[in-house]
C-alpha atoms as a PDB file:
ATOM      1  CA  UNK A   1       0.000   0.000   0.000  1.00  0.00           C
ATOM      2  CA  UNK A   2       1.198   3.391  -0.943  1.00  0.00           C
ATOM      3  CA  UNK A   3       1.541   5.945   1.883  1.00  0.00           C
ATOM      4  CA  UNK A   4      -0.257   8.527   2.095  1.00  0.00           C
ATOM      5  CA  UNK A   5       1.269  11.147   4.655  1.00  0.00           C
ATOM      6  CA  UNK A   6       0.154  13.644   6.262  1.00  0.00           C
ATOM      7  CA  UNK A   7       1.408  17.440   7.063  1.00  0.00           C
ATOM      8  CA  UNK A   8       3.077  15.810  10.359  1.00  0.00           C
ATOM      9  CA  UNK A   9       4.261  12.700   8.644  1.00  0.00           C
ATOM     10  CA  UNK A  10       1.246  10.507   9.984  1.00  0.00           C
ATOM     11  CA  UNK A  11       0.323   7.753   7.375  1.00  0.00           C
ATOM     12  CA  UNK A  12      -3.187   8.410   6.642  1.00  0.00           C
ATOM     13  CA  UNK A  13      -3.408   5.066   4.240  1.00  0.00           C
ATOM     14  CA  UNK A  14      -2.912   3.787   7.705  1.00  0.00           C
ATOM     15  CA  UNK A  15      -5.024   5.056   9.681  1.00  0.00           C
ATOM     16  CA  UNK A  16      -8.215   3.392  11.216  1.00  0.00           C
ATOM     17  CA  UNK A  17     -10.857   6.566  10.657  1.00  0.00           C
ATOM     18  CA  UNK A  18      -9.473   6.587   7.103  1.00  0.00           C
ATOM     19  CA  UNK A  19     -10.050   3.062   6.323  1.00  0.00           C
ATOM     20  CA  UNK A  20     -13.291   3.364   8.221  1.00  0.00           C
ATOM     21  CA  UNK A  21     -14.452   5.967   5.799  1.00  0.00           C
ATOM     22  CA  UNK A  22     -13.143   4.269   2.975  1.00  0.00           C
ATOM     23  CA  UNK A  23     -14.642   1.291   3.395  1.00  0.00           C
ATOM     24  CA  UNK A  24     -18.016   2.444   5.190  1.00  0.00           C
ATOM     25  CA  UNK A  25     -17.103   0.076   8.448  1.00  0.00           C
ATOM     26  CA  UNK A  26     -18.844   0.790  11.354  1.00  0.00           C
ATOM     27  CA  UNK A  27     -17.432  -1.708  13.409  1.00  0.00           C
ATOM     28  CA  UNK A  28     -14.268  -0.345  12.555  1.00  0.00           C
ATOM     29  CA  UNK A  29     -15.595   3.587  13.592  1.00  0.00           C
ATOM     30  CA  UNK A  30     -16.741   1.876  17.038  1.00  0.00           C
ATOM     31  CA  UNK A  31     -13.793  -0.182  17.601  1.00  0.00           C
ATOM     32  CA  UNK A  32     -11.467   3.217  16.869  1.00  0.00           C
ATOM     33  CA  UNK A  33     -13.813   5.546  18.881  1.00  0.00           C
ATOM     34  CA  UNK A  34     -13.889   3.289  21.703  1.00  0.00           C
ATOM     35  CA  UNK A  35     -10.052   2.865  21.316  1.00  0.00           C
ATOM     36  CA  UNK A  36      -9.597   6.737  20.832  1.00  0.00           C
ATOM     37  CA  UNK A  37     -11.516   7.742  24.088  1.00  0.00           C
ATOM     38  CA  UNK A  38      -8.999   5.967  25.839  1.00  0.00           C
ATOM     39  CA  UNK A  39      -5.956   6.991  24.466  1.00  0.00           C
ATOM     40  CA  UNK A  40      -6.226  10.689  24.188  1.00  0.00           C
ATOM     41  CA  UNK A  41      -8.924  11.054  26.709  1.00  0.00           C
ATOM     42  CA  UNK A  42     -11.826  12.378  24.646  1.00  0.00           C
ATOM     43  CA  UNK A  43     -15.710  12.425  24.311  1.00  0.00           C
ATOM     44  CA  UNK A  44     -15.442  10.645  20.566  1.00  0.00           C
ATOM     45  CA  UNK A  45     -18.425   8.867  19.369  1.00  0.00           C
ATOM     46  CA  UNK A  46     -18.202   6.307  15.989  1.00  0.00           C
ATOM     47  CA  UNK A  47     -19.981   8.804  14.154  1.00  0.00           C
ATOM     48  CA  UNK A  48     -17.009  11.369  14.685  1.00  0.00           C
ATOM     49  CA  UNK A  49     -15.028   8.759  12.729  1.00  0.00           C
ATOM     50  CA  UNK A  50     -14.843   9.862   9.112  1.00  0.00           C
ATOM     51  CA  UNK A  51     -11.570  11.005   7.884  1.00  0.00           C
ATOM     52  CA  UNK A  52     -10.181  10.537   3.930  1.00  0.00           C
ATOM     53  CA  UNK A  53      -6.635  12.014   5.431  1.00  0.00           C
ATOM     54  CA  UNK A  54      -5.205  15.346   6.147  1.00  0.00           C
ATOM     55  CA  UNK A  55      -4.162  16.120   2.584  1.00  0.00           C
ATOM     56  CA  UNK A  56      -6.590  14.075   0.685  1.00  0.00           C
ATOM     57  CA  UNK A  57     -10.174  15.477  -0.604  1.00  0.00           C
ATOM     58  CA  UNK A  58     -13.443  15.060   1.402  1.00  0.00           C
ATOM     59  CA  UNK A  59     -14.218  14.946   5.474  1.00  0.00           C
ATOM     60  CA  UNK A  60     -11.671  15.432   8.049  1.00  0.00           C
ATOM     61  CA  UNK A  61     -11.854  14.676  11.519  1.00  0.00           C
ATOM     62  CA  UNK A  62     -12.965  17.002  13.512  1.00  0.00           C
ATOM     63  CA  UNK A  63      -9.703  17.405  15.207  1.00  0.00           C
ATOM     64  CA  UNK A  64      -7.677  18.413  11.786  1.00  0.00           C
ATOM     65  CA  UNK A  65     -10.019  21.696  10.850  1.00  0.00           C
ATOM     66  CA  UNK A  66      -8.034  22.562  14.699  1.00  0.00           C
ATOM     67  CA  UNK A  67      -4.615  21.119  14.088  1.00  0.00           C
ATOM     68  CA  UNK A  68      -2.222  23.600  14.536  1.00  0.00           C
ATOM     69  CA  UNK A  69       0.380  21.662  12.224  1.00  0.00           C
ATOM     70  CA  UNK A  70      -1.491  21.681   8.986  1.00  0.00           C
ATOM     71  CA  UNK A  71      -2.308  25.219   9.878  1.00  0.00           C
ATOM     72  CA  UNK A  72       1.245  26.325  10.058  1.00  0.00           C
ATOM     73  CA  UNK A  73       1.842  24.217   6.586  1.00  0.00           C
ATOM     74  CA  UNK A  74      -0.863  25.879   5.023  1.00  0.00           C
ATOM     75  CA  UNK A  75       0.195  29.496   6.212  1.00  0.00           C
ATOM     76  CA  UNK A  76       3.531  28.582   5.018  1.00  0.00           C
ATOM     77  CA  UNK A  77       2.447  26.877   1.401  1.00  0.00           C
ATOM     78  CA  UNK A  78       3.765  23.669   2.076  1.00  0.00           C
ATOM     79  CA  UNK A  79       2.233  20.303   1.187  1.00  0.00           C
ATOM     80  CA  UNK A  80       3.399  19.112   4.740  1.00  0.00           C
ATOM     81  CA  UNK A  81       6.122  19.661   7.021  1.00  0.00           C
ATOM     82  CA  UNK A  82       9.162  18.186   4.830  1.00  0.00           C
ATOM     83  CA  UNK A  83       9.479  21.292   3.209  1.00  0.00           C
ATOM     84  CA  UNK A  84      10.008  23.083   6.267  1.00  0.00           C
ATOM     85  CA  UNK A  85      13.534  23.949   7.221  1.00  0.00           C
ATOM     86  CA  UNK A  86      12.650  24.531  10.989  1.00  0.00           C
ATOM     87  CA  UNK A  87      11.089  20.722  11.009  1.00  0.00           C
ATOM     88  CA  UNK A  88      14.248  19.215  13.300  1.00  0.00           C
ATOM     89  CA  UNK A  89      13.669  22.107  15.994  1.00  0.00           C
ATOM     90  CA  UNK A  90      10.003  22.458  15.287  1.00  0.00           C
ATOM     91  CA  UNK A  91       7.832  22.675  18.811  1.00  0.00           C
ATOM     92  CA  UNK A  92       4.388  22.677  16.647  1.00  0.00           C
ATOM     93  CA  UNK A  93       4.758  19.040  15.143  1.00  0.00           C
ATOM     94  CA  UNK A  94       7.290  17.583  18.369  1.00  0.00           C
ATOM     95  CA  UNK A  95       4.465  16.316  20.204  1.00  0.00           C
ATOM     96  CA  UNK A  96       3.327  13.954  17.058  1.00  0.00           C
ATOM     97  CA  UNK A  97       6.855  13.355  16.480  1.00  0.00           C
ATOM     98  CA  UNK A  98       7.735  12.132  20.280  1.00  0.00           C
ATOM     99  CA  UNK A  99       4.693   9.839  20.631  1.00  0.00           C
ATOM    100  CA  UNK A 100       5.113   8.656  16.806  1.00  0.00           C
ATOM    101  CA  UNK A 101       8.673   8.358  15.931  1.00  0.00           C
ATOM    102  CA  UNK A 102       7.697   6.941  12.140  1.00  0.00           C
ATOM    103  CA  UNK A 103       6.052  10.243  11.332  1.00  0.00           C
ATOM    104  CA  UNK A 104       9.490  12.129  11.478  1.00  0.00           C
ATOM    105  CA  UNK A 105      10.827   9.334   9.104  1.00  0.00           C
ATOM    106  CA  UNK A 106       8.384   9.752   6.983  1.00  0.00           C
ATOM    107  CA  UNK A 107       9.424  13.560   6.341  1.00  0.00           C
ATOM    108  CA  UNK A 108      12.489  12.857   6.443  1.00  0.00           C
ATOM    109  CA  UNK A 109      11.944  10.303   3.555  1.00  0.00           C
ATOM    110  CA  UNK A 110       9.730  13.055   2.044  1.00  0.00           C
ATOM    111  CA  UNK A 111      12.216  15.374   1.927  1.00  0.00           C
ATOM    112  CA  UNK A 112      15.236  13.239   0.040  1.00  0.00           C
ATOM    113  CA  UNK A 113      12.953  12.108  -2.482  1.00  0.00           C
ATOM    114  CA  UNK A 114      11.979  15.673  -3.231  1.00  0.00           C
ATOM    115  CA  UNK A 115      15.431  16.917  -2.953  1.00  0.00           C
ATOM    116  CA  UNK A 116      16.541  13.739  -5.212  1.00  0.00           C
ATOM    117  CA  UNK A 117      13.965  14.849  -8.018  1.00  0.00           C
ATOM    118  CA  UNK A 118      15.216  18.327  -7.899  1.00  0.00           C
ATOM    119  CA  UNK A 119      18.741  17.406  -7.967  1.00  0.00           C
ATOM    120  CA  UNK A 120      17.830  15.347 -11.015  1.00  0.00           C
ATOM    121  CA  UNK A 121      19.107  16.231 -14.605  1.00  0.00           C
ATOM    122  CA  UNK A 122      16.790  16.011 -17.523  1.00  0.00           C
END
């Protein structure tokens, strides 16, 4: 499966409200609310789930209209946070980065492909 990241680095292809969406599974949009409310402490109900990603077309969750991260990308123009040069000392996206390690890879691996492409000769 192709990744599908978002401003952070999350991988939205990966994600259970994503896949929920995608597939119309409701068991799936309990199991993740249920799972959610734990985790980050929050009053989320299955019907909350519905997400096609951060970059992607169509609904968000609720929490990514607030996210300061793909704020700050949007302010800035970028796609998501590999473009950023302050993304190593970054205090906006550290939280995501500290609990989910994989999303600063995935930048990372955002950013030398890009910088591979544009280093390319044609």
């Amino acid at each position: 499966m192709e990744k599908l990241i978002s401003c952070c680095g999350l991988d939205c292809s990966v994600c259970n409200a994503r896949i929920a969406t995608i597939n119309d599974d409701d068991d799936l949009r309990k199991t993740t609310s249920e799972e959610w409310k734990k985790q980050y402490n929050a009053d989320i109900t299955p019907d909350m789930i519905n997400c096609t990603g951060c970059r992607a077309e169509g609904v968000k969750f609720g929490h990514c209209y607030q996210c300061e991260i793909r704020k700050c990308a949007d302010i800035k123009g970028y796609i998501t946070c590999a473009e950023c040069i302050e993304l190593d000392d970054c205090q906006i996206v550290a939280g995501v980065h500290k609990y989910v390690p994989e999303a600063l890879q995935n930048l990372k691996q955002l950013r030398e492909v890009t910088k591979n492409h544009e280093n390319r000769k044609y």
